[in-house]
Protein backbone atom coordinates (compact mmCIF):
# COMPACT_ATOMS: atom_id res chain seq x y z
CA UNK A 1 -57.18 -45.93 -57.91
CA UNK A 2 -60.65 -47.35 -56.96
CA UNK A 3 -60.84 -47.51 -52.98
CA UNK A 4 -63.13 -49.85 -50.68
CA UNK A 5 -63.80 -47.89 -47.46
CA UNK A 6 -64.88 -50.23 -44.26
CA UNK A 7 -66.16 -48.42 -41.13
CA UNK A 8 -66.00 -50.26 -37.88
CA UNK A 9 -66.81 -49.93 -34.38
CA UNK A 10 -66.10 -52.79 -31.88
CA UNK A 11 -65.72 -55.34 -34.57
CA UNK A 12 -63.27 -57.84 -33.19
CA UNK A 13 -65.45 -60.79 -33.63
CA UNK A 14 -65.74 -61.23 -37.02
CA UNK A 15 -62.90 -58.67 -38.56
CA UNK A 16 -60.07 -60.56 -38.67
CA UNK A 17 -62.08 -63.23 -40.56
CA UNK A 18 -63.82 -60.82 -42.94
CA UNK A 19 -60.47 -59.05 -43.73
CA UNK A 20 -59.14 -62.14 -44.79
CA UNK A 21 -62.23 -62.71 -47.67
CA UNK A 22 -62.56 -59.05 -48.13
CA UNK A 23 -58.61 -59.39 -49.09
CA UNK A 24 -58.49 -63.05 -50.97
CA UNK A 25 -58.61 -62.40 -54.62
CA UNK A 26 -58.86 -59.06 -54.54
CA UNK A 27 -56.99 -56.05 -57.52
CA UNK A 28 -53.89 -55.16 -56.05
CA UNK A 29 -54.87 -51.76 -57.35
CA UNK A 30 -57.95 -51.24 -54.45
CA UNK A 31 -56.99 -49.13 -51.58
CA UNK A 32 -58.11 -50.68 -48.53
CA UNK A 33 -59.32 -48.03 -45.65
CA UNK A 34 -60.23 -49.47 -42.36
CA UNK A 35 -62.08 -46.91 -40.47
CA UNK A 36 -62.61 -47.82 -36.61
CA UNK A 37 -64.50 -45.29 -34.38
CA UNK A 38 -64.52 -45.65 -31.05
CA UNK A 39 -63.77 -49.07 -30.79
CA UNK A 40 -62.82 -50.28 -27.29
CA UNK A 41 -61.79 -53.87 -28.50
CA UNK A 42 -59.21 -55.05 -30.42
CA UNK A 43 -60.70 -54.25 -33.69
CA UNK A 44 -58.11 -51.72 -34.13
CA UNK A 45 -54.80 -54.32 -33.49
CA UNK A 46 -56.59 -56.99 -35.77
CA UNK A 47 -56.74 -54.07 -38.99
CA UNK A 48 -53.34 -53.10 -38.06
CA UNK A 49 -51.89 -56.51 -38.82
CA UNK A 50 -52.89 -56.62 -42.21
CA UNK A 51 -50.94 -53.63 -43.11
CA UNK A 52 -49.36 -52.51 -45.05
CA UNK A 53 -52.38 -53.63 -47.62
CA UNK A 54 -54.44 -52.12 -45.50
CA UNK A 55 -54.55 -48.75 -44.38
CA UNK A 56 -56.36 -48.06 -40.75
CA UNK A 57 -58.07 -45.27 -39.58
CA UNK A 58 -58.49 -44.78 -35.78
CA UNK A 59 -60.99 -42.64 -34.92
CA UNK A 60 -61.74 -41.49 -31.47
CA UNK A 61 -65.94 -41.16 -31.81
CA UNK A 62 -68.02 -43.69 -32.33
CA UNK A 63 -69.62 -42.75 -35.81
CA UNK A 64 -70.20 -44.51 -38.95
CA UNK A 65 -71.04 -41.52 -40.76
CA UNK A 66 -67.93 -39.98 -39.30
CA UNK A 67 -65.80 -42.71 -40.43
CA UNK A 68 -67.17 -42.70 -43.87
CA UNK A 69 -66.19 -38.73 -44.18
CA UNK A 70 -62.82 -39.78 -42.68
CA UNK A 71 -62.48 -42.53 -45.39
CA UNK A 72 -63.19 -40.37 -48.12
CA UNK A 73 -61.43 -37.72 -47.00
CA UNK A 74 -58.08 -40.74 -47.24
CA UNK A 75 -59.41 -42.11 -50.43
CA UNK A 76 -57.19 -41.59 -53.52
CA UNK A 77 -59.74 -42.39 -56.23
CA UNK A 78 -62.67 -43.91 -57.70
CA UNK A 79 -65.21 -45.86 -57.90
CA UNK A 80 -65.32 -46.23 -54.11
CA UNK A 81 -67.14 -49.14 -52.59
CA UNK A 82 -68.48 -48.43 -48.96
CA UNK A 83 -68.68 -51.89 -47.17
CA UNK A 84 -70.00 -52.86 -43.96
CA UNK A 85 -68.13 -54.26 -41.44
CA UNK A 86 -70.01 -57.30 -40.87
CA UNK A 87 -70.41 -58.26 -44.05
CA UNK A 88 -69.03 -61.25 -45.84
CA UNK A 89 -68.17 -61.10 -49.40
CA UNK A 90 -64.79 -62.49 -51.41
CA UNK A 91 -62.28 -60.36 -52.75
CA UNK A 92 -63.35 -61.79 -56.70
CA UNK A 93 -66.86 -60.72 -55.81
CA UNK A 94 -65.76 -57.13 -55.06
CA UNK A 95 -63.63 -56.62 -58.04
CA UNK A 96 -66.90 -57.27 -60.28
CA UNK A 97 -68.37 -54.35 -58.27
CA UNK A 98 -66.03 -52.20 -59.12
CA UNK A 99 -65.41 -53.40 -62.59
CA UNK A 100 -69.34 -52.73 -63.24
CA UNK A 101 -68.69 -49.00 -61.95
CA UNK A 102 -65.99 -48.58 -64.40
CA UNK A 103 -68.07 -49.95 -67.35
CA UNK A 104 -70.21 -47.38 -66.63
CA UNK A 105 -72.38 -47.43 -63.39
CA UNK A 106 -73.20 -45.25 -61.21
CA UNK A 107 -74.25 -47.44 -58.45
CA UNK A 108 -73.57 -51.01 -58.06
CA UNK A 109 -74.23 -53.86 -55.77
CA UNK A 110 -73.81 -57.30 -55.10
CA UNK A 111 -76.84 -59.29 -54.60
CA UNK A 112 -77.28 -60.44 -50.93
CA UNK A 113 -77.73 -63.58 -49.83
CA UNK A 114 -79.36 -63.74 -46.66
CA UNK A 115 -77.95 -66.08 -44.49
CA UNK A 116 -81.06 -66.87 -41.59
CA UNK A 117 -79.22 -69.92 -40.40
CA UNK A 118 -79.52 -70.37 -36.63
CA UNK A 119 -82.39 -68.32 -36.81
CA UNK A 120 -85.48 -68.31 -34.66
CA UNK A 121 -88.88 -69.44 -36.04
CA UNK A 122 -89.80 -65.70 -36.34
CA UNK A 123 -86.84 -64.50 -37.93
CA UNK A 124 -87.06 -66.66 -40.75
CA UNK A 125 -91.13 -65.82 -41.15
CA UNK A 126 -89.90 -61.87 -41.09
CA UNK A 127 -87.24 -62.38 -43.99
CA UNK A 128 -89.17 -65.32 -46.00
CA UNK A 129 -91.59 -62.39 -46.43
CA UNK A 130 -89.32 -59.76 -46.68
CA UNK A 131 -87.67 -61.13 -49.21
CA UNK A 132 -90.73 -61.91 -51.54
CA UNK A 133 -91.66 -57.96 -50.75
CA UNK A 134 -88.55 -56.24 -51.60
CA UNK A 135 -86.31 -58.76 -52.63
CA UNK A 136 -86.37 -58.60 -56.53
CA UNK A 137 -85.17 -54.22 -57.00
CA UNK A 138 -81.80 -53.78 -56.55
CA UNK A 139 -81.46 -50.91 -53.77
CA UNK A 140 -84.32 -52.16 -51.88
CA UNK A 141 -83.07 -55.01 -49.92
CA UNK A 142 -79.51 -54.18 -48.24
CA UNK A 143 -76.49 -55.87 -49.88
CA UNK A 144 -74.40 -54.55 -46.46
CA UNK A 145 -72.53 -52.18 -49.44
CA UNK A 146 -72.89 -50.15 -52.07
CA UNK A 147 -70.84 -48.86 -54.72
CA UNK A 148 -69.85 -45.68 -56.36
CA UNK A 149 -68.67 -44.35 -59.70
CA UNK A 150 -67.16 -40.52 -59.82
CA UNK A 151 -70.49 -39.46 -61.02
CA UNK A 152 -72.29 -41.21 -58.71
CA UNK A 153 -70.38 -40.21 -55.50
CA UNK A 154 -70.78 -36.11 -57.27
CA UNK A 155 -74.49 -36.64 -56.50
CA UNK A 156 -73.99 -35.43 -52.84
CA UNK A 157 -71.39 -33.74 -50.89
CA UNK A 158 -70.34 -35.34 -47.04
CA UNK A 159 -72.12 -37.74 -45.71
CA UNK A 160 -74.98 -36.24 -43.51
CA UNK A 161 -75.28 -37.27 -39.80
CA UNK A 162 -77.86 -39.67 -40.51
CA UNK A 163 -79.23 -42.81 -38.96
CA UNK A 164 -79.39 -44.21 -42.76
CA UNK A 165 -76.66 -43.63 -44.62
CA UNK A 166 -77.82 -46.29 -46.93
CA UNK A 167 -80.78 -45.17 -47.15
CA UNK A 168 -79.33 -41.47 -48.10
CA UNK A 169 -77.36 -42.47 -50.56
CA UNK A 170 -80.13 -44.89 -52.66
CA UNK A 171 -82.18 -41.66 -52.18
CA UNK A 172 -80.01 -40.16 -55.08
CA UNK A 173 -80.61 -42.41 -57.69
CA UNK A 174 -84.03 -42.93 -59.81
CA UNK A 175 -85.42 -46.80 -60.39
CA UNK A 176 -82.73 -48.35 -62.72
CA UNK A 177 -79.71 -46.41 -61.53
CA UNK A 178 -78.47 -48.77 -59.33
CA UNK A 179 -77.56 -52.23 -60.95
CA UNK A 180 -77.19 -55.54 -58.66
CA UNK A 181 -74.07 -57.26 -60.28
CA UNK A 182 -75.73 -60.73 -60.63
CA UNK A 183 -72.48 -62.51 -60.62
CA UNK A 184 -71.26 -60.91 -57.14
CA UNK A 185 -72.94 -61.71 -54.04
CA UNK A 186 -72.61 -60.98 -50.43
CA UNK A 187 -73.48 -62.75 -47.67
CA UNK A 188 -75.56 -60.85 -45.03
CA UNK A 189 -76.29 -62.74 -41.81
CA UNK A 190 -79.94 -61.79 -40.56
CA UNK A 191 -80.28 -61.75 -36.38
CA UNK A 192 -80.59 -64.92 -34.71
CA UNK A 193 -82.83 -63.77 -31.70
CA UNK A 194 -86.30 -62.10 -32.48
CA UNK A 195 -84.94 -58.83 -29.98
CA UNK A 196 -82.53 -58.51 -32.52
CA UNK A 197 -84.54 -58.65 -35.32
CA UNK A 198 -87.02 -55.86 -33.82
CA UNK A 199 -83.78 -53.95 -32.45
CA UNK A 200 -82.56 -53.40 -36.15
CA UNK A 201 -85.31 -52.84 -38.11
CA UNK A 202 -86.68 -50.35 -35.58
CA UNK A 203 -83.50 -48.64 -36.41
CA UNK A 204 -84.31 -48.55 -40.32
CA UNK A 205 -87.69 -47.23 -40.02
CA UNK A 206 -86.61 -44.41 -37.15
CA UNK A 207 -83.91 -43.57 -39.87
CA UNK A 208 -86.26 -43.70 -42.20
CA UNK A 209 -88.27 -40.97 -40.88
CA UNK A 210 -85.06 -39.08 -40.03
CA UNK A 211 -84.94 -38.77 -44.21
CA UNK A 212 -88.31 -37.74 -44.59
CA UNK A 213 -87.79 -34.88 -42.16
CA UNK A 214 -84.36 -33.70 -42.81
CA UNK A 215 -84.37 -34.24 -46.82
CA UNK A 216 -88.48 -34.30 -47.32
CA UNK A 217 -87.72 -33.69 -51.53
CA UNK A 218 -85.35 -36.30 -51.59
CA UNK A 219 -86.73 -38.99 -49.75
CA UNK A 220 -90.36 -38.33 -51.11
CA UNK A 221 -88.76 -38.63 -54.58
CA UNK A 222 -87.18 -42.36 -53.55
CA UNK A 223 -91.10 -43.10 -52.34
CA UNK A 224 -92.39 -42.27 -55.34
CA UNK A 225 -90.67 -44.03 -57.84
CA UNK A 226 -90.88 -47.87 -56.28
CA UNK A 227 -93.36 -50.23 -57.03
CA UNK A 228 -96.27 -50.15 -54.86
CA UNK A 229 -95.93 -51.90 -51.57
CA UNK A 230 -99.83 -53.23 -51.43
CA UNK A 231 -99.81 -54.34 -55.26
CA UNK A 232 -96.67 -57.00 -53.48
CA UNK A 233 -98.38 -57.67 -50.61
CA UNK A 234 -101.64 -58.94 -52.79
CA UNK A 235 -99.29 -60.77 -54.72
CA UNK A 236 -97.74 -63.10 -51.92
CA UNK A 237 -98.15 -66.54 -52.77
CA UNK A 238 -100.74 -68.66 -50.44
CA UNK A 239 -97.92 -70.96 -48.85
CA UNK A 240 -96.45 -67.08 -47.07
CA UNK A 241 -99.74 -65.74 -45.68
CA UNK A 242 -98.67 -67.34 -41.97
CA UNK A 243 -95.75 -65.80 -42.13
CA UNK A 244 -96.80 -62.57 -43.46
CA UNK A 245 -99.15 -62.35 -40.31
CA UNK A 246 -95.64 -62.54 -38.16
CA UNK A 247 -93.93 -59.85 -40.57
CA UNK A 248 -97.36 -57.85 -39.85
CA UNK A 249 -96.93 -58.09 -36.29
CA UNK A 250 -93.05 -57.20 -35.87
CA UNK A 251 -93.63 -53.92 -38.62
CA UNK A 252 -95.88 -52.70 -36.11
CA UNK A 253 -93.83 -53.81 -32.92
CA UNK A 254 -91.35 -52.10 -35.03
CA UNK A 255 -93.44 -49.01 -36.20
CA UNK A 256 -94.41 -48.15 -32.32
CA UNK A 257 -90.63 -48.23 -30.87
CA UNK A 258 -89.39 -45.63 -33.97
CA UNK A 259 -92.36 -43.44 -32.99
CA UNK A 260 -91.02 -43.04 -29.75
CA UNK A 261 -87.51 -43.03 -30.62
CA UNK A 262 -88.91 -39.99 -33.26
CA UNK A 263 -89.78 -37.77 -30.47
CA UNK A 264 -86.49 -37.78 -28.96
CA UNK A 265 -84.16 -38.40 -31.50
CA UNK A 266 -80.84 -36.33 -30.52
CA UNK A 267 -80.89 -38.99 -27.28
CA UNK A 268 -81.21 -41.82 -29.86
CA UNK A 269 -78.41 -44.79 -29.02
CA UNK A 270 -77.90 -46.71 -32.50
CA UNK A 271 -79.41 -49.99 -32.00
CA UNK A 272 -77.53 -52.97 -33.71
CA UNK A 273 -77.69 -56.53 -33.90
CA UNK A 274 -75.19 -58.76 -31.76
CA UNK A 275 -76.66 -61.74 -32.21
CA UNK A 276 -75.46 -62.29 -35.92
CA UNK A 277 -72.12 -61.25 -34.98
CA UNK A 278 -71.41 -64.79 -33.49
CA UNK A 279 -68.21 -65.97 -35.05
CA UNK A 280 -69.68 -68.46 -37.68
């Protein structure tokens, strides 16, 4: 029985909402496990009344590595897709994850769509060059899930206590591994407010560097095997150079703040992005 495991904490905005595409279309054969930790909101109610199709987890800590453990731990089979809560995608797309895992793959993915509407100026610059960077390997730009084949998920045991979870879990899997499912896509909203923008991706690099210190094999393995970041940078077309001076700027705004996180990381408070959590 394949199984698509959500964490959530604090969720109530958009859940109810996302449940309902997560749900529309989808196998009757996917166990559904809604993980909450430590919401305070009503994001455990809103799961609750879509049972009995789905199953919810409530968790008293606030942990999304915690709730993935818990959600495996409740899973009944494979593949597994592990989907973020904030994350809009339609049951149909999700099934072609999954059927891609049973063909054969070990790792699967929608492509994202990255939805900068409402946006600030900067935003957009950030992701416009983002994008261009990173935006053409699957694994390299997140889809908001990822999916996993028996033989995929064998490739590591619990789920670390890790800022990057994501990040982790790519870490297993050489260039090619990992397939984007070009006929599945999910739509990831980017931050509205440039705070939010710096707020998230300060998070990604501080986790990030987490990797390289906990797991310095691993992670220097996943380093080695992309494409090199300056040969993409040179290759930026003319009409993104402005912008790539504001995606400059925020990578080292960015850069700074995960340094100083870095030196105190136990008292680390995960940083997220509430702009983009506006009901649409």
């Amino acid at each position: 029985m394949p199984s698509l495991i959500l964490p959530a904490h604090n969720e109530a905005v958009l859940l109810e909402a996302h449940l309902q595409g997560w749900l529309r279309g989808l196998r009757d054969d996917v166990q559904v496990l809604v993980a909450c930790n430590g919401c305070t909101d009503e994001s455990v109610a809103i799961a609750r009344g879509f049972e009995p199709r789905v199953e919810v987890l409530d968790l008293p800590e606030p942990s999304k590595v915690g709730a993935l453990n818990a959600g495996d731990r409740e899973a009944r089979g494979f593949p597994r897709v592990y989907l973020d809560a904030d994350v809009a995608i339609d049951g149909e797309h999700l099934n072609r994850v999954f059927s891609a895992l049973e063909a054969g793959a070990l790792a699967a993915e929608p492509v994202p769509l990255l939805d900068s509407c409402g946006a600030s100026w900067p935003v957009r610059a950030f992701y416009r060059v983002w994008q261009a960077l990173h935006g053409t390997t699957p694994g390299s730009v997140g889809s908001g899930l990822y999916g996993l084949s028996e033989a995929g998920r064998s490739r590591f045991g619990e789920f670390p206590d890790v800022i990057a979870d994501d990040g982790y879990v790519r870490a297993h899997f050489a260039p090619g591994e990992i397939v984007w499912v070009p006929e599945a896509n999910s739509r990831v909203r980017t931050p509205r407010k440039l705070g939010d923008l710096v707020r998230i991706k300060t998070r990604s690099r501080l986790g990030n560097m987490e990797l390289a210190q906990r797991f310095p094999e691993l992670w220097a393995r996943k380093r080695g095997s992309g494409a090199s970041l300056g040969s993409k940078a040179r290759a930026l077309p003319v009409r993104l150079w402005p912008s790539a001076l504001v995606y400059a700027a925020i990578q080292w705004w960015t850069k700074r703040r995960a340094r100083r996180f870095a030196r105190e990381l136990e008292s680390y408070r995960w940083e997220r992005d509430d702009s983009s959590r506006q009901a649409s």
